[in-house]
C-alpha atoms as a PDB file:
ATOM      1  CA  UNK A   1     -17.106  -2.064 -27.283  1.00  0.00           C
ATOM      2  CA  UNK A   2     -17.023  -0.625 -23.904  1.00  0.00           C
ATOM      3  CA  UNK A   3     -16.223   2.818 -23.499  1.00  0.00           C
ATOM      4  CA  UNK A   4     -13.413   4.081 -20.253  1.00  0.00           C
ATOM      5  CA  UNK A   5     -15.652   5.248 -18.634  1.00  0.00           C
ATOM      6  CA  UNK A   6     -16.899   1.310 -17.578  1.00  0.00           C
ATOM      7  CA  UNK A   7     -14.079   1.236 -15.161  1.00  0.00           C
ATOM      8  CA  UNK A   8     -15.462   3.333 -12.680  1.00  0.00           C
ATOM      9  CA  UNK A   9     -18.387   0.937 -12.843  1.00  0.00           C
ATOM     10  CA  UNK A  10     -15.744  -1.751 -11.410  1.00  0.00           C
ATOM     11  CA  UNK A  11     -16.376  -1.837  -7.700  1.00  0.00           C
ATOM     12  CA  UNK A  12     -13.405  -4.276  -7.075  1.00  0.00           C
ATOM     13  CA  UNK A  13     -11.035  -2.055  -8.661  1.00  0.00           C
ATOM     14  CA  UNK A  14     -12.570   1.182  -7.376  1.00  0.00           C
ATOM     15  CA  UNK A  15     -12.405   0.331  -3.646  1.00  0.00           C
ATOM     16  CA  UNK A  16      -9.097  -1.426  -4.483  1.00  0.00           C
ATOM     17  CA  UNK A  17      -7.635   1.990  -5.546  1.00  0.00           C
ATOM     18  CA  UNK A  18      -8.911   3.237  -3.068  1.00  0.00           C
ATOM     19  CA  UNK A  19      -7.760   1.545  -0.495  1.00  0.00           C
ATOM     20  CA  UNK A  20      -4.389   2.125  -1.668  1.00  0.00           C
ATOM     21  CA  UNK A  21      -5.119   5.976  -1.793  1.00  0.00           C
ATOM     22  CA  UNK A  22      -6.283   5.758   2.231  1.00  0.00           C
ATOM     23  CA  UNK A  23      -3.103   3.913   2.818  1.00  0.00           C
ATOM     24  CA  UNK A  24      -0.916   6.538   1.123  1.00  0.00           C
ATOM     25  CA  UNK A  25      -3.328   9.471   3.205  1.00  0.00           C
ATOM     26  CA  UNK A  26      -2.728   7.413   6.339  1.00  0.00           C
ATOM     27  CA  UNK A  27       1.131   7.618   5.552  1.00  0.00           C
ATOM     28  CA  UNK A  28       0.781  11.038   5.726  1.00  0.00           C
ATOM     29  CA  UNK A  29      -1.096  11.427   9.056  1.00  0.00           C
ATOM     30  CA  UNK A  30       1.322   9.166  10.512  1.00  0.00           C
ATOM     31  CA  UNK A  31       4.121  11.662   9.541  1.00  0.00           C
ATOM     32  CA  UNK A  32       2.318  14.431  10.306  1.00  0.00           C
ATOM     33  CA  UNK A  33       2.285  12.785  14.255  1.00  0.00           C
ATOM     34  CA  UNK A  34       5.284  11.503  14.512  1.00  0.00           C
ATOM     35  CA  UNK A  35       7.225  14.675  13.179  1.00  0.00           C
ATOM     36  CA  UNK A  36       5.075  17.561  13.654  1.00  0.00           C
ATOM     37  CA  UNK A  37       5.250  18.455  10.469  1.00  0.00           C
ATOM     38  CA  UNK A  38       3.457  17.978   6.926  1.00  0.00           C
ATOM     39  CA  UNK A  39       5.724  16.546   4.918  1.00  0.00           C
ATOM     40  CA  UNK A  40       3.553  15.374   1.369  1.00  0.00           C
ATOM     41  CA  UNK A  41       6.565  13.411  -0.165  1.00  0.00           C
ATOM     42  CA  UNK A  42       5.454  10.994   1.988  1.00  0.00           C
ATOM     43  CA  UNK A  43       2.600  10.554  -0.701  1.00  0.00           C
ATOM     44  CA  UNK A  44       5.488   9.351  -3.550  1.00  0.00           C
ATOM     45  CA  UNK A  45       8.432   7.924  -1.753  1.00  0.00           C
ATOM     46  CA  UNK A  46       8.142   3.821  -1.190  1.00  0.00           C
ATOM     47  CA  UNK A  47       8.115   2.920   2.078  1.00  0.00           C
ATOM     48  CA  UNK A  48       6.568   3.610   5.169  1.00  0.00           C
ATOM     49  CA  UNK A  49       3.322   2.791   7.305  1.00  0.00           C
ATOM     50  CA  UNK A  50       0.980   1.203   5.936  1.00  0.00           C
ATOM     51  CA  UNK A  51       2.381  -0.382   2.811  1.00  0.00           C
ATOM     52  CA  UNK A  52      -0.290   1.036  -0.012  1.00  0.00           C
ATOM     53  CA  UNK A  53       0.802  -1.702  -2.123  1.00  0.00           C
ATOM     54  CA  UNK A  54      -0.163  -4.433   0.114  1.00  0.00           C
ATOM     55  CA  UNK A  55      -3.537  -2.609   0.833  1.00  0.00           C
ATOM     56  CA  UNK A  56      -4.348  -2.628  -3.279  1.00  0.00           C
ATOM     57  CA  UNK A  57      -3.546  -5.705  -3.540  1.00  0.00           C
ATOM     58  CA  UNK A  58      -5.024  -7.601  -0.655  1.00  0.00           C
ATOM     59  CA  UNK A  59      -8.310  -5.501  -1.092  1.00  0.00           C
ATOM     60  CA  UNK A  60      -8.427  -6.475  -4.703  1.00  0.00           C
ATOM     61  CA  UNK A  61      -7.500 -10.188  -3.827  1.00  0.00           C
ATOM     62  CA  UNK A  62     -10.841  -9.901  -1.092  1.00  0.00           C
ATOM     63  CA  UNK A  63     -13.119  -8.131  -3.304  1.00  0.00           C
ATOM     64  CA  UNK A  64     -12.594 -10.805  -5.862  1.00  0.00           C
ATOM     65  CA  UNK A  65     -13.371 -13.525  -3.470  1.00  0.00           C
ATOM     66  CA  UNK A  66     -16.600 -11.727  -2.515  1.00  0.00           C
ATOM     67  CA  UNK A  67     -17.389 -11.359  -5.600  1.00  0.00           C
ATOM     68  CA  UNK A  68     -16.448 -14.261  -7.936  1.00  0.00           C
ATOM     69  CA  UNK A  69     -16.497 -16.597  -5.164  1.00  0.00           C
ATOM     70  CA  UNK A  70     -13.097 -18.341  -2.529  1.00  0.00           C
ATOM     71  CA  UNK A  71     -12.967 -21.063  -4.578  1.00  0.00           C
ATOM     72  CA  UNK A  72     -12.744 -19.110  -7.807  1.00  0.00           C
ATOM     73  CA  UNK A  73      -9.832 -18.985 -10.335  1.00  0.00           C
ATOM     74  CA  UNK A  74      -9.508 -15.614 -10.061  1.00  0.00           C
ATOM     75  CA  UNK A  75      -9.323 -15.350  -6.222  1.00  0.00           C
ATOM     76  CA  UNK A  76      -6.350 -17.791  -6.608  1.00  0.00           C
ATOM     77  CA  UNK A  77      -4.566 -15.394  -9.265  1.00  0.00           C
ATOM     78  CA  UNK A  78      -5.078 -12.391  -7.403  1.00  0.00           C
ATOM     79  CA  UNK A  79      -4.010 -13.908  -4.042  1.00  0.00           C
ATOM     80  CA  UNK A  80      -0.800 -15.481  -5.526  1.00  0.00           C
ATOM     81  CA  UNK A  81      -0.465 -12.043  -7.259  1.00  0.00           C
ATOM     82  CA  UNK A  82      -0.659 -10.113  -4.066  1.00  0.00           C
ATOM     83  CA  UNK A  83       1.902 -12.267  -1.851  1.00  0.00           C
ATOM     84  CA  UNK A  84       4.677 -11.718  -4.693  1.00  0.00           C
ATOM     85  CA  UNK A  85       3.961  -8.256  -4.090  1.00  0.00           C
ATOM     86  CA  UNK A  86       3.851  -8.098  -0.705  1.00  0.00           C
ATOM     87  CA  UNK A  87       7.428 -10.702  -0.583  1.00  0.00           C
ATOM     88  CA  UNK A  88       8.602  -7.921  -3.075  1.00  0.00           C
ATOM     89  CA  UNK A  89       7.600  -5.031  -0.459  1.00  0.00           C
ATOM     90  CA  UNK A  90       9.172  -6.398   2.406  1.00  0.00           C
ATOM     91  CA  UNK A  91      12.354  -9.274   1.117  1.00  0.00           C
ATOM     92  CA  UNK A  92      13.369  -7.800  -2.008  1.00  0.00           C
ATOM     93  CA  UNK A  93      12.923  -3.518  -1.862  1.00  0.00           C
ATOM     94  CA  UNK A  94      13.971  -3.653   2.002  1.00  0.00           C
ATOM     95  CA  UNK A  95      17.026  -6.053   1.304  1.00  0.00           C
ATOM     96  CA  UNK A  96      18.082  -3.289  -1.809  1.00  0.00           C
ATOM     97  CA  UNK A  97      17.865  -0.735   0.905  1.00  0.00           C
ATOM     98  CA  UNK A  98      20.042  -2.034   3.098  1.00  0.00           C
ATOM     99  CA  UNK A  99      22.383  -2.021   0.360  1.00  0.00           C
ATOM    100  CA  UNK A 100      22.562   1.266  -0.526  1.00  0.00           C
ATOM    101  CA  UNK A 101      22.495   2.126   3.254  1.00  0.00           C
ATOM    102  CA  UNK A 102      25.778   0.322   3.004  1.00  0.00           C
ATOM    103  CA  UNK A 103      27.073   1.859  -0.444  1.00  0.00           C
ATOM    104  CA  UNK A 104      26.274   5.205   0.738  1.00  0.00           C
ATOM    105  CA  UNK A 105      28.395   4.652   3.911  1.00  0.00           C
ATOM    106  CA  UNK A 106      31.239   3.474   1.239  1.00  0.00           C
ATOM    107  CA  UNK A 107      30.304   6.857  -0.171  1.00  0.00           C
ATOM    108  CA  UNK A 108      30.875   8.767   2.707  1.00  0.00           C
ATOM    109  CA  UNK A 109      34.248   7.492   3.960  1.00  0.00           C
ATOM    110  CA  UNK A 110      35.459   7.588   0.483  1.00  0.00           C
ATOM    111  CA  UNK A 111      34.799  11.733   0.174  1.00  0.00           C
ATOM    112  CA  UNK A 112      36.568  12.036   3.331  1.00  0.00           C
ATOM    113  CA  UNK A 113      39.574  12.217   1.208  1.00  0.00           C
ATOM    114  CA  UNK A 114      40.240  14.541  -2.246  1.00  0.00           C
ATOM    115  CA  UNK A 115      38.597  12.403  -4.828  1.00  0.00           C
ATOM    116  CA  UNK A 116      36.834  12.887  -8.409  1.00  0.00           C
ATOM    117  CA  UNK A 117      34.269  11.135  -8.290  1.00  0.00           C
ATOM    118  CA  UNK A 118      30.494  12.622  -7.655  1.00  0.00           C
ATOM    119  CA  UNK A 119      28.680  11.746  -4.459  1.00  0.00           C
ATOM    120  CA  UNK A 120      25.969  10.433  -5.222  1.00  0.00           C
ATOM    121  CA  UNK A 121      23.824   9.141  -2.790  1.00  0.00           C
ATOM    122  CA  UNK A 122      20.796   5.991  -3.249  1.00  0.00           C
ATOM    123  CA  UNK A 123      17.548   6.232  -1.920  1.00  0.00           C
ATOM    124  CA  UNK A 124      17.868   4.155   1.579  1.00  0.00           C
ATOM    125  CA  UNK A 125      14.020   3.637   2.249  1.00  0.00           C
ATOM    126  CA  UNK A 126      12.659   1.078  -0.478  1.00  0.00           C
ATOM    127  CA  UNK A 127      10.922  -1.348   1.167  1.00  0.00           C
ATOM    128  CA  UNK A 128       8.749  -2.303   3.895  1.00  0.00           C
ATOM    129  CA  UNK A 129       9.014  -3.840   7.185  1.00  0.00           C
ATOM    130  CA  UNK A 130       6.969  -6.863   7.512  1.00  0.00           C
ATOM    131  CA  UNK A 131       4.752  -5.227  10.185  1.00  0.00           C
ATOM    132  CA  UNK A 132       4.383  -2.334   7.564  1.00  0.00           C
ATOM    133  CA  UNK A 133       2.749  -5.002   4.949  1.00  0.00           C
ATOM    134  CA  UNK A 134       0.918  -6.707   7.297  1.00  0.00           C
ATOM    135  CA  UNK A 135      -0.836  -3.395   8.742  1.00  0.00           C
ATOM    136  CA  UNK A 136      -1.426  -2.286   4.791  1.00  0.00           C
ATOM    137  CA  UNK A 137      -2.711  -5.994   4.833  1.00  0.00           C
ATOM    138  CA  UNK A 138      -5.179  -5.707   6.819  1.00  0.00           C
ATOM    139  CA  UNK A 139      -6.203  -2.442   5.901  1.00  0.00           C
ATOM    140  CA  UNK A 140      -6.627  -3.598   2.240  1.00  0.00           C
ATOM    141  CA  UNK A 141      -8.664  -6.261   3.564  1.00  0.00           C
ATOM    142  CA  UNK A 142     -10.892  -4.344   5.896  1.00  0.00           C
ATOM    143  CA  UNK A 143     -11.864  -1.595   3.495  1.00  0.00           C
ATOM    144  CA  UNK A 144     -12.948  -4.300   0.821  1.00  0.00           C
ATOM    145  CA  UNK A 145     -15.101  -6.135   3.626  1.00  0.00           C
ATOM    146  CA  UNK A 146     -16.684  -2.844   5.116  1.00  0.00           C
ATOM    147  CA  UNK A 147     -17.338  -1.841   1.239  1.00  0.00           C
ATOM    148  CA  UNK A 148     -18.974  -5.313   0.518  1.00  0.00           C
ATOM    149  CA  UNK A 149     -21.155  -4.688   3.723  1.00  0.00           C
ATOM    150  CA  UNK A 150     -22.106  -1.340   2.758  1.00  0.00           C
ATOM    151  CA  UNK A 151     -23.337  -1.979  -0.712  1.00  0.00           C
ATOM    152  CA  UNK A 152     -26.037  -4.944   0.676  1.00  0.00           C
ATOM    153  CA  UNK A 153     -26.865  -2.754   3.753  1.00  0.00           C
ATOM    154  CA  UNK A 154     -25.671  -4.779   6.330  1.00  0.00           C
ATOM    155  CA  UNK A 155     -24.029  -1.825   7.350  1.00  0.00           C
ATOM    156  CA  UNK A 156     -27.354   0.264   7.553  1.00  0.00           C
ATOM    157  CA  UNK A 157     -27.411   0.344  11.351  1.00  0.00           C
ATOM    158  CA  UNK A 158     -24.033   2.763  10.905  1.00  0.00           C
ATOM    159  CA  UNK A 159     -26.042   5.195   8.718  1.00  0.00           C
ATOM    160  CA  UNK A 160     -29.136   5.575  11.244  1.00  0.00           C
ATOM    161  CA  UNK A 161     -27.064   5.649  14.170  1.00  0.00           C
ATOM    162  CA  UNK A 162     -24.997   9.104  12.560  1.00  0.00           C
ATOM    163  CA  UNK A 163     -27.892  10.388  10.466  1.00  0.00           C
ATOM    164  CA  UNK A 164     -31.126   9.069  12.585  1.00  0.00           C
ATOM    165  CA  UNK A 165     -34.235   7.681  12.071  1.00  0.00           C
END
């Protein structure tokens, strides 16, 4: 039996995780220049630029491809597996955020009045726009190509150009 500690040894799910994790750090940046401001929610609220669920999941889709081959079984399953996903990111969460956007504005003309019941607001941001999961996409992608390249030193001219020699 193989003990936990073999999945760090997985280099498709390692860069896949972290690709997500630069997605959600890139959220952050993104905030931080729009806004002026740190705001670290950003880290655990859904939503925003990039989409860190489309860059898992399209970075584990590629790094399976490179690995087990484009015309494997597994490429298909994680590829199919990563457009639910992504549909889910931006059709299904942004569509239930319009909703509450709605049912909070219910919310708010109801209180205008003397009523008992607590205001309660949703959570409006859910989803993603589609450019959102396209640019988490392609980040996803990227990092799982540049990784590839990096581990069979095609990417060797990048290390002597910043270190020398």
């Amino acid at each position: 039996m193989q003990s936990l500690s073999a999945i760090f040894d997985n280099h498709v799910l390692v860069i896949a995780i972290a690709s997500c994790l630069l997605a959600q750090a890139t959220k952050l940046i993104i905030e931080f220049a729009m806004h002026g401001k740190l705001n670290v929610r950003v880290l655990v609220e859904t939503g925003g630029m990039p989409s860190s669920h489309s860059a898992l999941v399209t970075s584990l889709a590629t790094g399976i491809g490179l690995t087990q081959g484009w015309d494997s079984a597994e490429f298909a399953i994680a590829t199919v597996f990563a457009f639910i996903v992504m549909y889910d990111a931006a059709g299904v969460r942004q569509a239930a955020g319009k909703q509450a956007k709605i049912l909070n504005q219910l919310i708010d003309e109801l209180f205008q009045g003397d009523h008992q019941l607590t205001e309660t607001r949703l959570k409006e941001l859910l989803g993603h726009t589609p450019v959102q999961v396209i640019v988490g996409s392609i980040m996803g992608i990227a990092i799982s190509f540049l990784s590839e390249m990096g581990s069979t030193g095609q990417l060797a001219w990048v290390r002597q150009m910043w270190v020398g020699g």
